[in-house]
N, C-alpha and C. Protein backbone atom coordinates (compact mmCIF):
# COMPACT_ATOMS: atom_id res chain seq x y z
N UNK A 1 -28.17 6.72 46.95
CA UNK A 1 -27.99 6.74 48.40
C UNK A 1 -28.69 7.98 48.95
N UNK A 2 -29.91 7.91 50.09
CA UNK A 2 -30.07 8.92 50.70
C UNK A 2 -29.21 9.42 51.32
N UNK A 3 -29.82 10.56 51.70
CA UNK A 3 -28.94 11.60 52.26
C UNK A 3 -29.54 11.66 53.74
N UNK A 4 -28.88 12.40 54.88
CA UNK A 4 -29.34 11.82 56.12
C UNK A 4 -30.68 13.27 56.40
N UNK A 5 -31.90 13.21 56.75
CA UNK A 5 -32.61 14.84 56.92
C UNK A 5 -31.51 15.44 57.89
N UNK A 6 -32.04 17.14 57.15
CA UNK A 6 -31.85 17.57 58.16
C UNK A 6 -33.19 18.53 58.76
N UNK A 7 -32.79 19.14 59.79
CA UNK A 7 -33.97 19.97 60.19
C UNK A 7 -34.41 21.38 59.39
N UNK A 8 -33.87 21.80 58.74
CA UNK A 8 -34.19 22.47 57.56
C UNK A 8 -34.36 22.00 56.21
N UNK A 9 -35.00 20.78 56.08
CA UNK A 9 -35.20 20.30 55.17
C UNK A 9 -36.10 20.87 53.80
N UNK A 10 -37.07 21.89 54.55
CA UNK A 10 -37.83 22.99 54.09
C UNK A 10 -37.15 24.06 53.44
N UNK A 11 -36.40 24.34 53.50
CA UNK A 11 -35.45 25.47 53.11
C UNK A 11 -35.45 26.18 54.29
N UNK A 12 -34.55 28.00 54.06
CA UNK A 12 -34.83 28.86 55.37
C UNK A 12 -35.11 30.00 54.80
N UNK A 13 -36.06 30.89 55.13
CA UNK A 13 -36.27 32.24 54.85
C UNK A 13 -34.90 33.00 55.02
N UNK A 14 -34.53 33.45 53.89
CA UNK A 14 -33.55 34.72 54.38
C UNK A 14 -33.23 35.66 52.78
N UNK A 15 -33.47 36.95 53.43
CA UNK A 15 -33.14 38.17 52.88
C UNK A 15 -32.48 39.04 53.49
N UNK A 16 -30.65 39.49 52.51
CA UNK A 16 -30.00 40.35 53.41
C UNK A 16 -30.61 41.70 53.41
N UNK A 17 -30.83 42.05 55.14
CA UNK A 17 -31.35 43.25 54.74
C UNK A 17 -30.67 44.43 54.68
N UNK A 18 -28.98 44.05 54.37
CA UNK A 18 -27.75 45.16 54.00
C UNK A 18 -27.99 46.30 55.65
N UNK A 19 -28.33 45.67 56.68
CA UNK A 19 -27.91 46.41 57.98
C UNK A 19 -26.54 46.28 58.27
N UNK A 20 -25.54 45.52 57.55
CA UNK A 20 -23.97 45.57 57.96
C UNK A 20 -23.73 44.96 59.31
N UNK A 21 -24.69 44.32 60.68
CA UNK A 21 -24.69 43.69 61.30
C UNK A 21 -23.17 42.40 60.85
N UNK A 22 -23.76 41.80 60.34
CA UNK A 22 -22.22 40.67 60.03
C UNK A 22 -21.36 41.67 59.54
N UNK A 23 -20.78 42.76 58.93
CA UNK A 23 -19.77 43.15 58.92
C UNK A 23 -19.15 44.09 60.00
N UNK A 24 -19.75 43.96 61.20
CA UNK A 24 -19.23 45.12 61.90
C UNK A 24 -19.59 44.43 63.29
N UNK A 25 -18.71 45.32 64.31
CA UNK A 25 -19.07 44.70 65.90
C UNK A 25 -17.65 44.19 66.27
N UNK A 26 -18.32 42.90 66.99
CA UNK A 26 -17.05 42.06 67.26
C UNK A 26 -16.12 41.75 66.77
N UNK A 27 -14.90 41.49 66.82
CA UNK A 27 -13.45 41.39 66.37
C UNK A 27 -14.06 39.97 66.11
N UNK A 28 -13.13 39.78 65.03
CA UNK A 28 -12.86 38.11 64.38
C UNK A 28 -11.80 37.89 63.46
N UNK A 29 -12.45 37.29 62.74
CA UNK A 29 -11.19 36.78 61.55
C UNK A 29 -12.33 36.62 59.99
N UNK A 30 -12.15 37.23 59.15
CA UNK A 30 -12.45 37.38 57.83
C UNK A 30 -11.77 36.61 56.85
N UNK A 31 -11.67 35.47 57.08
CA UNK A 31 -10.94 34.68 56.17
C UNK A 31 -10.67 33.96 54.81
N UNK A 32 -9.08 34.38 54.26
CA UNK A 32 -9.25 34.79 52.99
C UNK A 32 -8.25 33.76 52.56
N UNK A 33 -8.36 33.15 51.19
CA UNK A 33 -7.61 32.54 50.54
C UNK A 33 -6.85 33.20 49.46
N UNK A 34 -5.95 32.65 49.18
CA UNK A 34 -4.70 33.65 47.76
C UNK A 34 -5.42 33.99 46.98
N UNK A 35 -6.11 32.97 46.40
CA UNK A 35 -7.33 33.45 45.21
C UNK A 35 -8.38 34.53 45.73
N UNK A 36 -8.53 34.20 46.53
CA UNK A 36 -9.44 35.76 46.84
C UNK A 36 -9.05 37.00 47.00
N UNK A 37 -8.12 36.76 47.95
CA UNK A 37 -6.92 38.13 47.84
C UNK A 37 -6.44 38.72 46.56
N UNK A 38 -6.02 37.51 45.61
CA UNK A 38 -6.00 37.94 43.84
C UNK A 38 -7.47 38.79 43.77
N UNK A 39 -8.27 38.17 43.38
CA UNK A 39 -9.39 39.06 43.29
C UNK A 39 -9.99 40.27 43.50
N UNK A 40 -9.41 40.47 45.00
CA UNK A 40 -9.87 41.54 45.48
C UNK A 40 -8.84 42.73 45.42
N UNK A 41 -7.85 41.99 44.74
CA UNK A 41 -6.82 43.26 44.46
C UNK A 41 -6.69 43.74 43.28
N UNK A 42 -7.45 42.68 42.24
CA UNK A 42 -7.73 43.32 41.15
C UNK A 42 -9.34 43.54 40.41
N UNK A 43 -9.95 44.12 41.51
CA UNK A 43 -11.06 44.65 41.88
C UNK A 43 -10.63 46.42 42.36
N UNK A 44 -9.20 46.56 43.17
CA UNK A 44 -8.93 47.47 43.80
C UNK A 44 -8.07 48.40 42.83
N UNK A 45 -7.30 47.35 42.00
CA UNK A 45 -6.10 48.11 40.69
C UNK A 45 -5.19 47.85 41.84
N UNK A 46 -4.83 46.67 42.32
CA UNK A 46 -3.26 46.77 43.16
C UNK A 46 -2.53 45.46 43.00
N UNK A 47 -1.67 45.59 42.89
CA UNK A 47 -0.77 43.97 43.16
C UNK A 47 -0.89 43.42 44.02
N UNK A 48 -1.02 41.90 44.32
CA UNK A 48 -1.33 40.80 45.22
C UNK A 48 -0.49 41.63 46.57
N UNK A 49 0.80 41.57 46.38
CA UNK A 49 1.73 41.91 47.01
C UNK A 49 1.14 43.18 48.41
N UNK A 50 0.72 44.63 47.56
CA UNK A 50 0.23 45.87 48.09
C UNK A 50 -1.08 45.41 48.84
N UNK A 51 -1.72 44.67 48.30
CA UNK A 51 -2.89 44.26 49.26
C UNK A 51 -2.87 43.47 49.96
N UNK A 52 -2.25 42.55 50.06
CA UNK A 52 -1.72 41.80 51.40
C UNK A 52 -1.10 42.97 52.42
N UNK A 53 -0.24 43.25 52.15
CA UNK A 53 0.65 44.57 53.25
C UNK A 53 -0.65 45.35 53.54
N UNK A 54 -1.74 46.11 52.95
CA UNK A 54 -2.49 46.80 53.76
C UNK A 54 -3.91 46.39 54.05
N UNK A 55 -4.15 45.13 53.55
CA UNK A 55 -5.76 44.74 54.30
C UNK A 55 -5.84 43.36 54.66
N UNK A 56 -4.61 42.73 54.77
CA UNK A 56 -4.24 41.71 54.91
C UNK A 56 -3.15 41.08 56.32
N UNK A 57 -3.84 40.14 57.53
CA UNK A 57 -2.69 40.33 58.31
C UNK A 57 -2.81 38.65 58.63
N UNK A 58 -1.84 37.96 58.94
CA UNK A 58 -1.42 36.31 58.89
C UNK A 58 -2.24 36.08 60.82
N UNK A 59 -2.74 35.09 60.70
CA UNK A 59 -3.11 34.79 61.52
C UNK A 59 -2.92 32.76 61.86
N UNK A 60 -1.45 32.34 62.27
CA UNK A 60 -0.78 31.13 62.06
C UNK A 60 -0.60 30.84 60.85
N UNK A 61 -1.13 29.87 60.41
CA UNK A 61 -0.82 29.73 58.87
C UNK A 61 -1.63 30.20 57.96
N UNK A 62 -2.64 30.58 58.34
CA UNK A 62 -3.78 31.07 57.60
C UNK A 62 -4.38 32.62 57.53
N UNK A 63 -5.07 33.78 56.80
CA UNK A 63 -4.81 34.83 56.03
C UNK A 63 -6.38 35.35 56.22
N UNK A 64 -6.51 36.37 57.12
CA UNK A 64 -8.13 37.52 57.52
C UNK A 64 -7.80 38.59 56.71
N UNK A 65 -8.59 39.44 56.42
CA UNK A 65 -8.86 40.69 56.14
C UNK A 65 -8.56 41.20 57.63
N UNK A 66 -8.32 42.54 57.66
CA UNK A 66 -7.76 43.33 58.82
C UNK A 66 -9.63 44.18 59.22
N UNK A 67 -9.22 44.35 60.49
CA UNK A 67 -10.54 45.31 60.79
C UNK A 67 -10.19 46.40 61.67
N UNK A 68 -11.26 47.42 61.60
CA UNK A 68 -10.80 48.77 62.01
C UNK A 68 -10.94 48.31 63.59
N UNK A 69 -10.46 49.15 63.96
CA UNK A 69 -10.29 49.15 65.52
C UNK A 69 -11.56 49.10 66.30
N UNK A 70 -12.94 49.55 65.86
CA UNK A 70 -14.70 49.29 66.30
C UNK A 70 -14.95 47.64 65.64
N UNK A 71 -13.99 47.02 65.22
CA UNK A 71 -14.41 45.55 64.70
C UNK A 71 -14.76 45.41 63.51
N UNK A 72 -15.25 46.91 62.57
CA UNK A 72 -15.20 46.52 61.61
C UNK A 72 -14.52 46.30 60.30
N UNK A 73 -15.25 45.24 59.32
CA UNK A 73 -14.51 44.66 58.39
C UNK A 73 -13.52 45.84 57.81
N UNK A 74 -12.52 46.26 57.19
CA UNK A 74 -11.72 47.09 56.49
C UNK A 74 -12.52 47.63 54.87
N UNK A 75 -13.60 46.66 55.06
CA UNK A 75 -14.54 47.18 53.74
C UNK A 75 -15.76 47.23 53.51
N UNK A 76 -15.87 48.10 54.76
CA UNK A 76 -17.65 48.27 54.81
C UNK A 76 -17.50 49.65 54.88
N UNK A 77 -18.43 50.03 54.35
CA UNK A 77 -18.66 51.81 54.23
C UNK A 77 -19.50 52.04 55.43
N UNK A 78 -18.92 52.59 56.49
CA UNK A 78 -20.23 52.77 57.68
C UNK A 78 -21.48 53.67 57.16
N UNK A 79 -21.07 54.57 56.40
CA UNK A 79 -21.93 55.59 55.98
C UNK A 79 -23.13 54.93 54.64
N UNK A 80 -22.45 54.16 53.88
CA UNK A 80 -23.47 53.67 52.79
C UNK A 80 -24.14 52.19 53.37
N UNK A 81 -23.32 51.94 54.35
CA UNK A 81 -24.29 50.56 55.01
C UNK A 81 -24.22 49.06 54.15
N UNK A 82 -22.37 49.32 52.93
CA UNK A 82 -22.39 48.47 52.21
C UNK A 82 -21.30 47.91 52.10
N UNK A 83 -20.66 46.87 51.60
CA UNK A 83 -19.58 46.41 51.39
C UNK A 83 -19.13 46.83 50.14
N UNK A 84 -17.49 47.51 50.50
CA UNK A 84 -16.87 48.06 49.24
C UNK A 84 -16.84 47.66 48.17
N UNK A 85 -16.22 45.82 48.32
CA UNK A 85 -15.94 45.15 47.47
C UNK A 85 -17.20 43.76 47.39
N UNK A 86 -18.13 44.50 47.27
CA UNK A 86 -19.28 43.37 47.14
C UNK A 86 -19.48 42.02 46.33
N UNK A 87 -18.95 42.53 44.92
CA UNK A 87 -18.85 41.23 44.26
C UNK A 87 -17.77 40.49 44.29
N UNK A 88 -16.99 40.51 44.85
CA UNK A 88 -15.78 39.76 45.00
C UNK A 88 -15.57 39.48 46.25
N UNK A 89 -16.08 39.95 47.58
CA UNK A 89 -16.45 39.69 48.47
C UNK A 89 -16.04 37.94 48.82
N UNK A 90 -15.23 37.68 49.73
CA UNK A 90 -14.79 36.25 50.27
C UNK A 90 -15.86 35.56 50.52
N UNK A 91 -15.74 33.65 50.48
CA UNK A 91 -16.78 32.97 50.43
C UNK A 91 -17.39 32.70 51.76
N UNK A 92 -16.64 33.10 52.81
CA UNK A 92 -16.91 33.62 54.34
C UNK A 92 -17.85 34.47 53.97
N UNK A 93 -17.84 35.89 53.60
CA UNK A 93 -19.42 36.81 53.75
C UNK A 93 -20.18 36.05 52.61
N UNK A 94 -20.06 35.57 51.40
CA UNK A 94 -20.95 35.40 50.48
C UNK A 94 -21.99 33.75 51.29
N UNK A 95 -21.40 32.91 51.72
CA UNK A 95 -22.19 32.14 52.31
C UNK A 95 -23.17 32.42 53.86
N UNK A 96 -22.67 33.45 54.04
CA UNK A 96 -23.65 34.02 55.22
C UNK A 96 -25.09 33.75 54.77
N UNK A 97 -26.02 33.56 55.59
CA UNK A 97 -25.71 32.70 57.48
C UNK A 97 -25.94 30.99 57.06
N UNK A 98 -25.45 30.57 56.21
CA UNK A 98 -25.41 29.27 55.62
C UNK A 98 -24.26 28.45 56.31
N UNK A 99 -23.65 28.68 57.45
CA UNK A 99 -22.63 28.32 57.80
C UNK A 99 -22.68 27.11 58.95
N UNK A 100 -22.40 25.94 59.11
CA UNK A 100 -22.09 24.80 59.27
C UNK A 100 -22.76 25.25 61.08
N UNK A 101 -22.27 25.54 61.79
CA UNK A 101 -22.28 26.31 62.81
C UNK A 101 -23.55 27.07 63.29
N UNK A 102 -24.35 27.49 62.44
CA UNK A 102 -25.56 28.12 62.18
C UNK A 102 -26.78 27.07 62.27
N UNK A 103 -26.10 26.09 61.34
CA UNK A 103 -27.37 25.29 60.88
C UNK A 103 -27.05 23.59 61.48
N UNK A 104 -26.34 24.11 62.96
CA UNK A 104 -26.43 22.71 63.50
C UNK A 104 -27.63 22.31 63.87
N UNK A 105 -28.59 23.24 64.63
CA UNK A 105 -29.75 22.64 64.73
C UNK A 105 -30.57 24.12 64.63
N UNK A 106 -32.52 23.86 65.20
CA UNK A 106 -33.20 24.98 64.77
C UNK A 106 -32.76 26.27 66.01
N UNK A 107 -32.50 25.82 67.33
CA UNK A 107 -31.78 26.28 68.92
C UNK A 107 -30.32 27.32 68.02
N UNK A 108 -29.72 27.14 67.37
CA UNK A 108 -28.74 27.83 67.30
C UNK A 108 -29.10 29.09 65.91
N UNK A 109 -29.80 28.27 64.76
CA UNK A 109 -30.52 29.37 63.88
C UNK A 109 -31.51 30.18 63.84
N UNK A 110 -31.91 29.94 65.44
CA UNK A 110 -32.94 31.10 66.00
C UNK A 110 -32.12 32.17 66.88
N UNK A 111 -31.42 31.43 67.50
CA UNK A 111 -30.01 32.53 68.16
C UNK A 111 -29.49 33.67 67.38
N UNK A 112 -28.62 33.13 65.96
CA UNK A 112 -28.68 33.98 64.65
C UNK A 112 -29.15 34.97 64.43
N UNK A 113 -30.49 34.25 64.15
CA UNK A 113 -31.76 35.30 63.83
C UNK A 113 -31.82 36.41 64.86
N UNK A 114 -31.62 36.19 65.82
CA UNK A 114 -31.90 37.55 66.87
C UNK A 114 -30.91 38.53 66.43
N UNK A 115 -29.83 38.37 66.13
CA UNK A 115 -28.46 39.25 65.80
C UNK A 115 -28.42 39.80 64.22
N UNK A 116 -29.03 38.83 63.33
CA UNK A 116 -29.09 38.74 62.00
C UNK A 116 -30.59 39.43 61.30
N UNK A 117 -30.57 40.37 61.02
CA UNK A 117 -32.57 40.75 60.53
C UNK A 117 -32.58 40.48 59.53
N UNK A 118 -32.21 39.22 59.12
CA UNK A 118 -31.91 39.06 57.40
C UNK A 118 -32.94 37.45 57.28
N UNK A 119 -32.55 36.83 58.62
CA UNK A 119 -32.96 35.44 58.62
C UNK A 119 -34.59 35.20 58.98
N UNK A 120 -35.12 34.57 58.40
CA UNK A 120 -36.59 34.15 58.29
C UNK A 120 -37.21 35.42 57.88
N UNK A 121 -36.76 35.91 56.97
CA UNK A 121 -37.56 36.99 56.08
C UNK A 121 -37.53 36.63 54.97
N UNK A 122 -37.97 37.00 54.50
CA UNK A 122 -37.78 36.93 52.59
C UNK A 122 -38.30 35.66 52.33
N UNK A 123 -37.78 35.29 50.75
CA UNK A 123 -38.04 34.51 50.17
C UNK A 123 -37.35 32.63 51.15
N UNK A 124 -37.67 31.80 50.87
CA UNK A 124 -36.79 30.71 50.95
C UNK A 124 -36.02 30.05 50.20
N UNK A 125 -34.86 29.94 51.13
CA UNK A 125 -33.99 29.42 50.05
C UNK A 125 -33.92 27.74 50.41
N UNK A 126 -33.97 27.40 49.22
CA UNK A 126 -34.02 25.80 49.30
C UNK A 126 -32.94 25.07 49.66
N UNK A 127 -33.30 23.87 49.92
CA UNK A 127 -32.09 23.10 50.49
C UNK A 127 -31.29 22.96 50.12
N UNK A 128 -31.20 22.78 48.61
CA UNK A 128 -29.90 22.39 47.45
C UNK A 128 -29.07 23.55 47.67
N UNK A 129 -29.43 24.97 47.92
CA UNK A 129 -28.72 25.90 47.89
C UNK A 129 -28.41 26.45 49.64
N UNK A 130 -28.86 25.90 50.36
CA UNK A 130 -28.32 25.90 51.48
C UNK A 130 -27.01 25.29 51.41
N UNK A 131 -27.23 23.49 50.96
CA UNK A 131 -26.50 22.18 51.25
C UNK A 131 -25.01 23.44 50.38
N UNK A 132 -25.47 23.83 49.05
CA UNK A 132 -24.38 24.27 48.52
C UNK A 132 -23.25 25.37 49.35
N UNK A 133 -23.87 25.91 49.51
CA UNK A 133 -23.23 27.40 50.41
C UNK A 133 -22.96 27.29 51.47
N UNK A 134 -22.95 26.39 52.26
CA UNK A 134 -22.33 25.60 53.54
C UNK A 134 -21.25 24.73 53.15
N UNK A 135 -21.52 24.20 51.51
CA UNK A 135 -20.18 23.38 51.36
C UNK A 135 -18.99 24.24 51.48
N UNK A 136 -19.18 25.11 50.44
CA UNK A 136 -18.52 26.13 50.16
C UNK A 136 -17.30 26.35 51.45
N UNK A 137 -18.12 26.49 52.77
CA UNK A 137 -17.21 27.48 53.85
C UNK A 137 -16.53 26.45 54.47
N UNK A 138 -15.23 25.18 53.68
CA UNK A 138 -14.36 24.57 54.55
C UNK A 138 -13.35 25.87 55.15
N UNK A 139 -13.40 26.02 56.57
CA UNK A 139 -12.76 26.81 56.71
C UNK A 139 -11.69 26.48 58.19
């Protein structure tokens, strides 16, 4: 069975260029699942428990990372321009800018791009690994 095109059928140029842009700015929601929260607490040396209570705040039924009062994430180093917890990092930042929302059409992933200096640079990433990393973010 085909699959339906889409308009990035080409792949999309993108290289992060670690400006911390997506981790900082506007207030949002960083959203985290138990398993990630496991992860990232034993990435930190803390019990599920201790890291929920301090980087962790409920938002209805569902669970963000907390952000400093300038919007940003609770784990970005302003000074090193990096994320604390990089490899364990939630599938919210790791699928950046692969996100459903992004890649409704080419009008909204050129929008992106103005905010993002990561997008249509670099190498391309192919479709299979687009299609993948968009699955990824049911959110």
């Amino acid at each position: 069975m085909d699959e339906e095109k889409v308009w990035y059928e080409a792949g999309l140029a993108f290289e992060c260029q670690e400006c911390g842009c997506c981790c900082t700015g506007e207030p949002g929601y960083i959203w985290v699942s138990e398993e990630e929260i496991l992860h990232l607490a034993d990435r930190l040396g803390i019990d599920f428990e201790a890291f929920e209570n301090r980087f962790v705040k409920k938002v209805g039924r569902r669970k963000s990372l907390i952000e400093l009062p300038n919007g940003d994430c609770i784990f970005f180093d302003r000074f090193q321009r990096r994320c604390k917890v990089y490899e364990e990092r939630p599938i919210q930042c790791r699928t950046w800018p692969f996100w459903s929302s992004n890649l409704e059409n080419l009008e909204e992933w050129e929008k992106i791009s103005r905010s993002c200096k990561g997008c249509n640079r670099g190498a391309v990433v192919p479709l299979e690994e687009i299609q993948k990393r968009k699955g990824l973010r049911k959110m």
